[in-house]
PDB file of N, CA and C in Angstrom:
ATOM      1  N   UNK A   1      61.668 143.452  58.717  1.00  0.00           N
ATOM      2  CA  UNK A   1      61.413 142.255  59.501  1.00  0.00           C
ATOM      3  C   UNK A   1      61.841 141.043  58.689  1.00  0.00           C
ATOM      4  N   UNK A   2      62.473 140.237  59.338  1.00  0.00           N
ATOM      5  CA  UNK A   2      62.637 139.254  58.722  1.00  0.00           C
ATOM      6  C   UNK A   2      62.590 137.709  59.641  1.00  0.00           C
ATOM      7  N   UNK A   3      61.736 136.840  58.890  1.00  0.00           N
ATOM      8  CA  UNK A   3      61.189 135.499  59.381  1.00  0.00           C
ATOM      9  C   UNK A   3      62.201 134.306  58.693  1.00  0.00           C
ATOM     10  N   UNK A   4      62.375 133.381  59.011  1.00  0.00           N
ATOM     11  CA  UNK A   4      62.889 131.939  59.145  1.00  0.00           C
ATOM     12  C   UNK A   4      62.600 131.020  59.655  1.00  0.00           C
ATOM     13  N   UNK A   5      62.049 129.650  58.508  1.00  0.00           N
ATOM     14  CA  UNK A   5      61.207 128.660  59.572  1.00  0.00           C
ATOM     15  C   UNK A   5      61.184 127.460  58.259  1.00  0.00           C
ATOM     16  N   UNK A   6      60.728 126.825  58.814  1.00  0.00           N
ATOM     17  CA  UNK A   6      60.740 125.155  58.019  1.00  0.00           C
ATOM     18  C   UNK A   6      59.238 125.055  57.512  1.00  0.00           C
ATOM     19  N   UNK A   7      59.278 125.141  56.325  1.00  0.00           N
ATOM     20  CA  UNK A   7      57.787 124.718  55.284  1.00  0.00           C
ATOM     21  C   UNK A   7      56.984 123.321  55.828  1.00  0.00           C
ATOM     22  N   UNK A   8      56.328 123.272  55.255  1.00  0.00           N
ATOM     23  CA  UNK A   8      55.481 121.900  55.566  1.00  0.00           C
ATOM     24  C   UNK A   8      56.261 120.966  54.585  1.00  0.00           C
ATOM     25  N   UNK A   9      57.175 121.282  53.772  1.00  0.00           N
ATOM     26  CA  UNK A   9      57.613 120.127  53.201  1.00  0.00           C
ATOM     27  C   UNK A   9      59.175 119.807  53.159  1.00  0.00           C
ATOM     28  N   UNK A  10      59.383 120.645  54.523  1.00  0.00           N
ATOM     29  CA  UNK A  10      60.351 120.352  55.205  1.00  0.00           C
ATOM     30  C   UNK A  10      61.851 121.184  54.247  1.00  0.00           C
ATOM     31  N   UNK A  11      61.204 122.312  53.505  1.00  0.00           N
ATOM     32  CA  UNK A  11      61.675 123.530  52.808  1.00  0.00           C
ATOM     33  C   UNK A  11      62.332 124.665  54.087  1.00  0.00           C
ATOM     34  N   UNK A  12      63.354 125.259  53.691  1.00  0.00           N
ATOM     35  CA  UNK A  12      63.816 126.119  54.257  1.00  0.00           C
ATOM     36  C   UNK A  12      63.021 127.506  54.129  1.00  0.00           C
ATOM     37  N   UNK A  13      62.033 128.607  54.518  1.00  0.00           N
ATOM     38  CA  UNK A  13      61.282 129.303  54.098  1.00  0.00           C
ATOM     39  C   UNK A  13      62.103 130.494  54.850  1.00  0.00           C
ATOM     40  N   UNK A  14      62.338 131.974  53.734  1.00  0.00           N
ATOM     41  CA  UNK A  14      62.702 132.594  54.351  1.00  0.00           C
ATOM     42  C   UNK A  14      61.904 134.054  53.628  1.00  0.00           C
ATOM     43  N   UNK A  15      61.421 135.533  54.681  1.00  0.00           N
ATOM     44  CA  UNK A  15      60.412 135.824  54.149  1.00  0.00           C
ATOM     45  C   UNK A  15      60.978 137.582  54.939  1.00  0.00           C
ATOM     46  N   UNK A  16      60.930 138.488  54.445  1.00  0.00           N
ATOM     47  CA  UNK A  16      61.227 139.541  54.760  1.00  0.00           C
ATOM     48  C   UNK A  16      62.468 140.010  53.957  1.00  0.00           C
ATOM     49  N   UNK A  17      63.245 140.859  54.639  1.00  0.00           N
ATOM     50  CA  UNK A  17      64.816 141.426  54.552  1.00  0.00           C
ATOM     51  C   UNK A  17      65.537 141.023  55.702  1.00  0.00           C
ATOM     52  N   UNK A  18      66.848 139.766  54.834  1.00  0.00           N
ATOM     53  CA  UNK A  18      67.704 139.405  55.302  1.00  0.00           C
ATOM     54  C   UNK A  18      69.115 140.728  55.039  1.00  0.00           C
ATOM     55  N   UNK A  19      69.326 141.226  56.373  1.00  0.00           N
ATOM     56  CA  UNK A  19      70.170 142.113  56.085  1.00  0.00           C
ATOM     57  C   UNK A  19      71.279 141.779  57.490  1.00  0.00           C
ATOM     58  N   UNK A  20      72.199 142.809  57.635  1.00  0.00           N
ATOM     59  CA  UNK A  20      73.415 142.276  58.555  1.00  0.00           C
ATOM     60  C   UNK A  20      72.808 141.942  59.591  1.00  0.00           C
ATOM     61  N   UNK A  21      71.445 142.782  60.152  1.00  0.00           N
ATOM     62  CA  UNK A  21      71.414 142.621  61.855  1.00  0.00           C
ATOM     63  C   UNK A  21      70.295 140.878  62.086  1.00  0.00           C
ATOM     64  N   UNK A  22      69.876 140.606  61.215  1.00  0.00           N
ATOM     65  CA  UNK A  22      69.316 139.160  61.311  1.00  0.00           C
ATOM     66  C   UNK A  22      70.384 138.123  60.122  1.00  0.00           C
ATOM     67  N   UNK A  23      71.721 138.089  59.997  1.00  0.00           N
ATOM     68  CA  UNK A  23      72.395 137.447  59.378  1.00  0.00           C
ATOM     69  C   UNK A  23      72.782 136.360  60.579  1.00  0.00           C
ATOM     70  N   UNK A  24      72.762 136.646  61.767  1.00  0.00           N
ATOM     71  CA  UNK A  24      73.451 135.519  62.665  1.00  0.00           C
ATOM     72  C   UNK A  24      72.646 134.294  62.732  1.00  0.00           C
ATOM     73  N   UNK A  25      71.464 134.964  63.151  1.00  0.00           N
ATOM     74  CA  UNK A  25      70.463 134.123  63.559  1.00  0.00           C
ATOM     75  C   UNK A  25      69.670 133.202  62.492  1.00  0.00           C
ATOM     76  N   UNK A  26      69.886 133.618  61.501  1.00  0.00           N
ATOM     77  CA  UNK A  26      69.720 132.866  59.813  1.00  0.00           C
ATOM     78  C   UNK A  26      70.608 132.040  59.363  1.00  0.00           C
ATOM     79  N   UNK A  27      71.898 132.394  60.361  1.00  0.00           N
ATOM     80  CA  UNK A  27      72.837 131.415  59.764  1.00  0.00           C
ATOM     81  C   UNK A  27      73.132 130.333  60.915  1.00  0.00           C
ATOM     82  N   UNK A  28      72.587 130.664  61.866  1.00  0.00           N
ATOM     83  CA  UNK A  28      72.242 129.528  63.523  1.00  0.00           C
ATOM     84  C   UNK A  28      71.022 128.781  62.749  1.00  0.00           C
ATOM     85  N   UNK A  29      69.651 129.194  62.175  1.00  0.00           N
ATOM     86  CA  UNK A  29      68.853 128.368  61.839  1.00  0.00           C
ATOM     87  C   UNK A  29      69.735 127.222  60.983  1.00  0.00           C
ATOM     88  N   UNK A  30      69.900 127.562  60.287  1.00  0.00           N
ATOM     89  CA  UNK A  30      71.022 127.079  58.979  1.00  0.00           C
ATOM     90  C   UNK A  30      71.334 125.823  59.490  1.00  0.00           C
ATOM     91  N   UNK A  31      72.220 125.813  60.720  1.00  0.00           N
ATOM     92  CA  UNK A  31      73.156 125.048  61.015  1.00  0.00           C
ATOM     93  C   UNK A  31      72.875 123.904  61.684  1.00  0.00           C
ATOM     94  N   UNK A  32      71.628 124.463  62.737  1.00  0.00           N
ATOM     95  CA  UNK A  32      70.874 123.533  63.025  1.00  0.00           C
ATOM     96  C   UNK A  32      70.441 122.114  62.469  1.00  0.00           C
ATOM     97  N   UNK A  33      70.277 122.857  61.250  1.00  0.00           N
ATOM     98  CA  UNK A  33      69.286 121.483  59.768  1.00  0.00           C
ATOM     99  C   UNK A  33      70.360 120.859  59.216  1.00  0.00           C
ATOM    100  N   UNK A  34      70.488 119.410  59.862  1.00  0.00           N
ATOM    101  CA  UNK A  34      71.431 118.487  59.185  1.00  0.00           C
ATOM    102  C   UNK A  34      72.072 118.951  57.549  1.00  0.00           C
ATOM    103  N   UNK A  35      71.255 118.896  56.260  1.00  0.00           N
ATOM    104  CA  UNK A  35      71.338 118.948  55.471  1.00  0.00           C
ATOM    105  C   UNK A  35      70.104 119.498  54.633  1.00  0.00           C
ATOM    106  N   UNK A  36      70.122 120.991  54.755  1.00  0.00           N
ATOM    107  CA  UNK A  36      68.812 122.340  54.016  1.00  0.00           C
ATOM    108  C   UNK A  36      69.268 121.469  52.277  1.00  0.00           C
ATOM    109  N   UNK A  37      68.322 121.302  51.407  1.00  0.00           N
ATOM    110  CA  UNK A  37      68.394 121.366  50.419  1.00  0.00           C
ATOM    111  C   UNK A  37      67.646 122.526  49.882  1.00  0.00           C
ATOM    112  N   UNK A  38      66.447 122.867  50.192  1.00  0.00           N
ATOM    113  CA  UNK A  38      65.357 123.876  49.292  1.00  0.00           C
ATOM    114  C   UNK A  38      65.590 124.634  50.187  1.00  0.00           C
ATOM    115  N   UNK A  39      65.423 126.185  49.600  1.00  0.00           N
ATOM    116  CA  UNK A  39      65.218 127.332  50.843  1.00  0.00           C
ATOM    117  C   UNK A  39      63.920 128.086  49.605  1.00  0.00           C
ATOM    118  N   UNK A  40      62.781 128.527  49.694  1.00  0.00           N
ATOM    119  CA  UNK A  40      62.038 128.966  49.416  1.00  0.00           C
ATOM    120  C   UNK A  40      62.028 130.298  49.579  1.00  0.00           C
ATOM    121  N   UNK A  41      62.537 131.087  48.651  1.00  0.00           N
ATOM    122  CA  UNK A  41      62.427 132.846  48.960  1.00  0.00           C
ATOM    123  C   UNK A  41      61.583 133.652  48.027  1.00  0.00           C
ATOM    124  N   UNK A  42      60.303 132.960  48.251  1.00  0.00           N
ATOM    125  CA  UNK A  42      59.106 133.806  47.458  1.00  0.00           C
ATOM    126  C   UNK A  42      58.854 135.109  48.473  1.00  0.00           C
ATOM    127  N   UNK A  43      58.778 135.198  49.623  1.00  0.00           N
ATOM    128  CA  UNK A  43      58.587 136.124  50.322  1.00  0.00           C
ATOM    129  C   UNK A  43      59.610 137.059  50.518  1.00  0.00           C
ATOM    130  N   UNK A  44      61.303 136.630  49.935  1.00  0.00           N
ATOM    131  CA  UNK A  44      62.065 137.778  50.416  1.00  0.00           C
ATOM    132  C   UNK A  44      62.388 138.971  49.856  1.00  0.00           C
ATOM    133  N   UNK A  45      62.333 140.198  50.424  1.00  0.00           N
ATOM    134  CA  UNK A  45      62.221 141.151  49.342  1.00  0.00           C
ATOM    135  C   UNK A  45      63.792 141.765  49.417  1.00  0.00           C
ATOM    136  N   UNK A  46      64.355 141.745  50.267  1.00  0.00           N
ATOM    137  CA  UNK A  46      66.163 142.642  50.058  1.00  0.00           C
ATOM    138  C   UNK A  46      66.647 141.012  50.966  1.00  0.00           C
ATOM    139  N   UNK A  47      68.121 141.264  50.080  1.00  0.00           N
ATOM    140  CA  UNK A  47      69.070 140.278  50.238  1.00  0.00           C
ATOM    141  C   UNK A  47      70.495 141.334  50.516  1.00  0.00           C
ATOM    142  N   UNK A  48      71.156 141.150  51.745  1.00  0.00           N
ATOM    143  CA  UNK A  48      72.336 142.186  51.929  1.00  0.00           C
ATOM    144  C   UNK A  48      73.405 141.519  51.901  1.00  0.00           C
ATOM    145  N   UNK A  49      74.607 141.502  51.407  1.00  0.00           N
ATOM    146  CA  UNK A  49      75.984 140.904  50.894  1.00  0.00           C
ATOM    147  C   UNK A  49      76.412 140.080  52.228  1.00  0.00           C
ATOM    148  N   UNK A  50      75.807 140.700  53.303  1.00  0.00           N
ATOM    149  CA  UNK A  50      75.765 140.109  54.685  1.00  0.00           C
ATOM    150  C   UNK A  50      75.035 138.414  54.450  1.00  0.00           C
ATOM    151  N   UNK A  51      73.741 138.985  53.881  1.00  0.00           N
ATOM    152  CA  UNK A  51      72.734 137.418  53.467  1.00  0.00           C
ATOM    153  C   UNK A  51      73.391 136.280  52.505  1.00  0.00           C
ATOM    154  N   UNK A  52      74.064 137.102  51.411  1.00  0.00           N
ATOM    155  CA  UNK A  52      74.647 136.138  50.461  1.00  0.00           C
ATOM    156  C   UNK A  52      75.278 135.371  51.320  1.00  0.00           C
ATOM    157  N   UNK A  53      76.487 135.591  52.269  1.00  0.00           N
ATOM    158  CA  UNK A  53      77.493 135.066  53.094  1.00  0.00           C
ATOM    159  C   UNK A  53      76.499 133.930  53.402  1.00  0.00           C
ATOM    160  N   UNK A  54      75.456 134.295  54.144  1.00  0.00           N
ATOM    161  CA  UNK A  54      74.823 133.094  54.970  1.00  0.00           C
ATOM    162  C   UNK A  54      74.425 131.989  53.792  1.00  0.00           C
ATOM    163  N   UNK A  55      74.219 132.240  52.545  1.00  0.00           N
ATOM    164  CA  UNK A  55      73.654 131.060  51.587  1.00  0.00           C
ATOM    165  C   UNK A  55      74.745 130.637  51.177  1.00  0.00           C
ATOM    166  N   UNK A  56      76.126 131.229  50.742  1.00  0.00           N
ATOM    167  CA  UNK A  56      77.132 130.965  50.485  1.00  0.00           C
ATOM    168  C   UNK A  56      78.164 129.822  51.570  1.00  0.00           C
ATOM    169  N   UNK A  57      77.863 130.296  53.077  1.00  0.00           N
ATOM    170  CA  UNK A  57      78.466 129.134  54.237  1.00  0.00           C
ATOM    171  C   UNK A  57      77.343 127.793  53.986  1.00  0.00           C
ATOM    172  N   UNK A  58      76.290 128.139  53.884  1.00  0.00           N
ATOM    173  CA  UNK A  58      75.330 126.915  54.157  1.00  0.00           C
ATOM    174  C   UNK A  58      75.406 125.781  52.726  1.00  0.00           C
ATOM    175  N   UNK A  59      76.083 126.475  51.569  1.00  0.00           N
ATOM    176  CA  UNK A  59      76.076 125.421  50.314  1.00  0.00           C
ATOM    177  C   UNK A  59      77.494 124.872  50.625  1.00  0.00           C
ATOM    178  N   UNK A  60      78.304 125.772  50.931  1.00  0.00           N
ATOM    179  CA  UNK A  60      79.383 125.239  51.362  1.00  0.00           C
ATOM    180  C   UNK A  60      79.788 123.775  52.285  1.00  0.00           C
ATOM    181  N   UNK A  61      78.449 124.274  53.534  1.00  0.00           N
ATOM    182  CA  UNK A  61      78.634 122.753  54.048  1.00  0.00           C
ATOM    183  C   UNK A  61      77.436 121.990  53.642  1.00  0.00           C
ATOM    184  N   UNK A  62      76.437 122.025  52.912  1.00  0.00           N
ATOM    185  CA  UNK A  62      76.111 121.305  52.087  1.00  0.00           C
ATOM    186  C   UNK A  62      76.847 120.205  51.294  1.00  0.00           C
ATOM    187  N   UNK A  63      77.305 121.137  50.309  1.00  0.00           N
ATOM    188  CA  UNK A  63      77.925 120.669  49.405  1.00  0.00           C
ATOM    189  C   UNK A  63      78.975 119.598  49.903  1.00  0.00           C
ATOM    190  N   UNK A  64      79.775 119.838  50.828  1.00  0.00           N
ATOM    191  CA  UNK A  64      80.781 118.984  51.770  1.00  0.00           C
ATOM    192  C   UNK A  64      80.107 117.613  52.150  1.00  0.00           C
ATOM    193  N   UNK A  65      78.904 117.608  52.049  1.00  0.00           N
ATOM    194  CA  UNK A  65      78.446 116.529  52.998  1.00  0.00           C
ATOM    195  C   UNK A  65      77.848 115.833  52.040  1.00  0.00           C
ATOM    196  N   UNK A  66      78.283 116.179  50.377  1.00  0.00           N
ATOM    197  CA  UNK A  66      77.529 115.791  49.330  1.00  0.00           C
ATOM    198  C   UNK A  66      76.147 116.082  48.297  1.00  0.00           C
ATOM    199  N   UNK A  67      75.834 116.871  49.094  1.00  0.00           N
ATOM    200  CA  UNK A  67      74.603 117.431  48.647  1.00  0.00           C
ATOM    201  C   UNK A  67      74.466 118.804  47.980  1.00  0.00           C
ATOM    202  N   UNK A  68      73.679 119.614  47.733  1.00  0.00           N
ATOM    203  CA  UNK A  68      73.431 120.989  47.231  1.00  0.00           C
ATOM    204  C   UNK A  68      72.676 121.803  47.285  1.00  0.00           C
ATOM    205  N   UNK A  69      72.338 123.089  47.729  1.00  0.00           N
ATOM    206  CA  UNK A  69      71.084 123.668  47.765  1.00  0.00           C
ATOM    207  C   UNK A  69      70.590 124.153  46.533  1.00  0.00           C
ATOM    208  N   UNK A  70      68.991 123.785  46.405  1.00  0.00           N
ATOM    209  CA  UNK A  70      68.133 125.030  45.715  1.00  0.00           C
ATOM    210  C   UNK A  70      67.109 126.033  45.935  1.00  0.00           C
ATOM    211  N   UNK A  71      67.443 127.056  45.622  1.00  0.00           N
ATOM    212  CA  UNK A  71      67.124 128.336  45.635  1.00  0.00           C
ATOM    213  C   UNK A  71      65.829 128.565  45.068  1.00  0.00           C
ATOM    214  N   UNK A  72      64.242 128.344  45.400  1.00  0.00           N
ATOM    215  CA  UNK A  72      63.247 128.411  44.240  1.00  0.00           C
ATOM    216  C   UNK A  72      61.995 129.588  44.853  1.00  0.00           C
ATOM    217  N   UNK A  73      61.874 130.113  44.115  1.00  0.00           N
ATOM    218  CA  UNK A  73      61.111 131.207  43.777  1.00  0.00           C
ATOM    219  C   UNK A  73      61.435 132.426  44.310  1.00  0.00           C
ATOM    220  N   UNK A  74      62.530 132.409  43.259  1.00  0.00           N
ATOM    221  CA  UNK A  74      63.485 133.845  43.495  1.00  0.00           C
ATOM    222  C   UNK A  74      62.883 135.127  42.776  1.00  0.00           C
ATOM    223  N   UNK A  75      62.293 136.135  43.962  1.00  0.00           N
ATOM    224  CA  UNK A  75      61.989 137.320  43.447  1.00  0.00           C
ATOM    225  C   UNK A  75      62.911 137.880  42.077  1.00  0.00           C
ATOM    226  N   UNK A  76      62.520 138.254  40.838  1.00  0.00           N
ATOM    227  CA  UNK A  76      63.221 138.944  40.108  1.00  0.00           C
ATOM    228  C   UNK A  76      64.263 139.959  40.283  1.00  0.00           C
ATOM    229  N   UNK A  77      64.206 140.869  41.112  1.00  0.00           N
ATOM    230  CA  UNK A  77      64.946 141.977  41.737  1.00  0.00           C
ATOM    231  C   UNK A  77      66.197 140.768  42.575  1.00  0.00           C
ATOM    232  N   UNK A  78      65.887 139.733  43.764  1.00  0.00           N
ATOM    233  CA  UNK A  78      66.704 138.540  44.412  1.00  0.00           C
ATOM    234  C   UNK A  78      67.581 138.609  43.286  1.00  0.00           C
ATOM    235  N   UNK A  79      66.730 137.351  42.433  1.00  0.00           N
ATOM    236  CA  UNK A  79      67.078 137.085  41.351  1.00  0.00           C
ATOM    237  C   UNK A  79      68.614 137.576  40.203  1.00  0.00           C
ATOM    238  N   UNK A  80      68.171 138.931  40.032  1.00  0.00           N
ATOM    239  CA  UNK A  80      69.500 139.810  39.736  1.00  0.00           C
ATOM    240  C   UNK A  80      70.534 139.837  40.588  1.00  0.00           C
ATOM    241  N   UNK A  81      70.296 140.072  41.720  1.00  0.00           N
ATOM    242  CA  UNK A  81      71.412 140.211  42.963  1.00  0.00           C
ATOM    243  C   UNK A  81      72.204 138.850  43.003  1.00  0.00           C
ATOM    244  N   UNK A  82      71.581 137.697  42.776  1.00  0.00           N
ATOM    245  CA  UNK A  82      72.445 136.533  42.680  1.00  0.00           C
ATOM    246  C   UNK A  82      72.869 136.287  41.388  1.00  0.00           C
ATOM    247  N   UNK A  83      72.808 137.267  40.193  1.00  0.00           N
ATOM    248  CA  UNK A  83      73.468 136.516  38.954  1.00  0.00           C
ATOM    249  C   UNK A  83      74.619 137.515  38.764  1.00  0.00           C
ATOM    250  N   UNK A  84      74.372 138.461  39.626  1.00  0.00           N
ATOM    251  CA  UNK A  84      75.360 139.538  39.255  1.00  0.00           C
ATOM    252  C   UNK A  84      76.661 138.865  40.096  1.00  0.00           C
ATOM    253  N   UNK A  85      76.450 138.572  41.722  1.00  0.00           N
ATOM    254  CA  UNK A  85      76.971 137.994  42.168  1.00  0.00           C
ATOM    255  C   UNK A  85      77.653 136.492  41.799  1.00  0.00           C
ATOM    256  N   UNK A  86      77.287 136.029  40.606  1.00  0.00           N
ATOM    257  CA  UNK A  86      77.873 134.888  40.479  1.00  0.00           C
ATOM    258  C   UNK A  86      77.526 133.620  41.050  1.00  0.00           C
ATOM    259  N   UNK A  87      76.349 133.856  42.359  1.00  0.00           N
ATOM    260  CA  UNK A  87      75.686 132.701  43.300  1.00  0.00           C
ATOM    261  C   UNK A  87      75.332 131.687  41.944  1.00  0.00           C
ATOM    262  N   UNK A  88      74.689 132.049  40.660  1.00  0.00           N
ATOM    263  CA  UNK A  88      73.717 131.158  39.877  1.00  0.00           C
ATOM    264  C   UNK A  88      74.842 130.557  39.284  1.00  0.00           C
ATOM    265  N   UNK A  89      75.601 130.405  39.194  1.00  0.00           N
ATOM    266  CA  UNK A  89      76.540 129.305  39.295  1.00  0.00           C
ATOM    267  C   UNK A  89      77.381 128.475  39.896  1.00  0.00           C
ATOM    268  N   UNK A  90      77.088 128.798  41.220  1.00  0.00           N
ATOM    269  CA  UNK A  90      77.462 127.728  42.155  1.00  0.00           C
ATOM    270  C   UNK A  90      76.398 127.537  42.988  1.00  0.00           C
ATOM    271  N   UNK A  91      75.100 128.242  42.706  1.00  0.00           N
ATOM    272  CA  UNK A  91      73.744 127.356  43.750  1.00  0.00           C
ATOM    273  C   UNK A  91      72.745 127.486  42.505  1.00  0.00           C
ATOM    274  N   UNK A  92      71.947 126.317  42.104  1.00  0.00           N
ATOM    275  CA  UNK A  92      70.586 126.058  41.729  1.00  0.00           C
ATOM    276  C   UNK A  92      69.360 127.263  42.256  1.00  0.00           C
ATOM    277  N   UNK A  93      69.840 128.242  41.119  1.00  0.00           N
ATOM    278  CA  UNK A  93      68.568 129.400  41.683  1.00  0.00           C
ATOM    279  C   UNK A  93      67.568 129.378  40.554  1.00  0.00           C
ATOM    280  N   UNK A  94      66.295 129.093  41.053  1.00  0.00           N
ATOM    281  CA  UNK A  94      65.088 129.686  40.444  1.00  0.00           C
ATOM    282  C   UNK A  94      64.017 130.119  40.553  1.00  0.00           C
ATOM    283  N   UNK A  95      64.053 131.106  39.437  1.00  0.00           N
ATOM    284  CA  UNK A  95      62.803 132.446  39.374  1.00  0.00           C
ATOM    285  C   UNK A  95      61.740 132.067  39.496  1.00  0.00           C
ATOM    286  N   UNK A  96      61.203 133.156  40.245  1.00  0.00           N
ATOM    287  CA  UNK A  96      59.585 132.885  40.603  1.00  0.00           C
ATOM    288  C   UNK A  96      58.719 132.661  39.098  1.00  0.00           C
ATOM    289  N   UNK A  97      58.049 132.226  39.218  1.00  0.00           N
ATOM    290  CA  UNK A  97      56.948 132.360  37.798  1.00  0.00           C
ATOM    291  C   UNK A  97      56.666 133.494  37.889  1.00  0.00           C
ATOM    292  N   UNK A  98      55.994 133.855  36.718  1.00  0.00           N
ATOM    293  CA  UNK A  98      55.200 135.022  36.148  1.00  0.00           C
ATOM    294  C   UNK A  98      56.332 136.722  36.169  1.00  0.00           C
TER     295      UNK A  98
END
C-alpha cells in the first residue's frame, strides 16, 4: 500500500511502497504542487527504480524553476538505494535519526 499527501507543514509525506503500479499517481500528486521542496519518507519502506524516476522528474522541475528538493528521514535500507543510485548527489537526502 502506498499513501501520498501534504504534512501539516506543508511537507510532501510519502508512506508505504512506492513501486511501478502507484508511480503515476505519485507523480500526478507531484505535479500538482507548484514547487514540493521537503518530501518526508519516514514511513517508506521499498522504493522501485520506477519511484526513483518520480523523485528524479520532480527535482528536475524543481530545480528548473530554481529551487531543490529535500529528502528527510530516509529509512536506512531507502537510504542505500539512493546512494548507490547516485540520487545523494543530485537531491539533499537525509537519514532518519537513530
Amino acid at each position: 500500500m502506498f499513501e501520498i499527501h501534504l504534512g501539516a507543514a506543508g511537507e510532501v509525506v510519502m508512506t508505504g511502497r512506492l513501486d511501478a503500479t502507484q508511480c503515476d499517481a505519485a507523480l500526478q500528486f507531484m505535479d500538482r504542487l507548484a514547487a514540493p521542496r521537503v518530501i518526508d519518507l519516514a514511513g517508506l519502506e521499498y522504493i522501485a527504480s520506477a519511484g526513483l524516476r518520480v523523485l528524479l522528474v520532480t527535482q528536475k522541475r524543481v530545480k528548473g524553476a530554481g529551487g531543490g528538493l529535500a529528502l528527510i528521514n530516509v529509512r536506512p535500507q531507502i537510504h542505500d538505494i539512493f546512494r548507490y543510485a547516485g540520487f545523494d548527489r543530485i537531491i539533499d537526502v537525509t537519514r532518519a535519526a537513530g
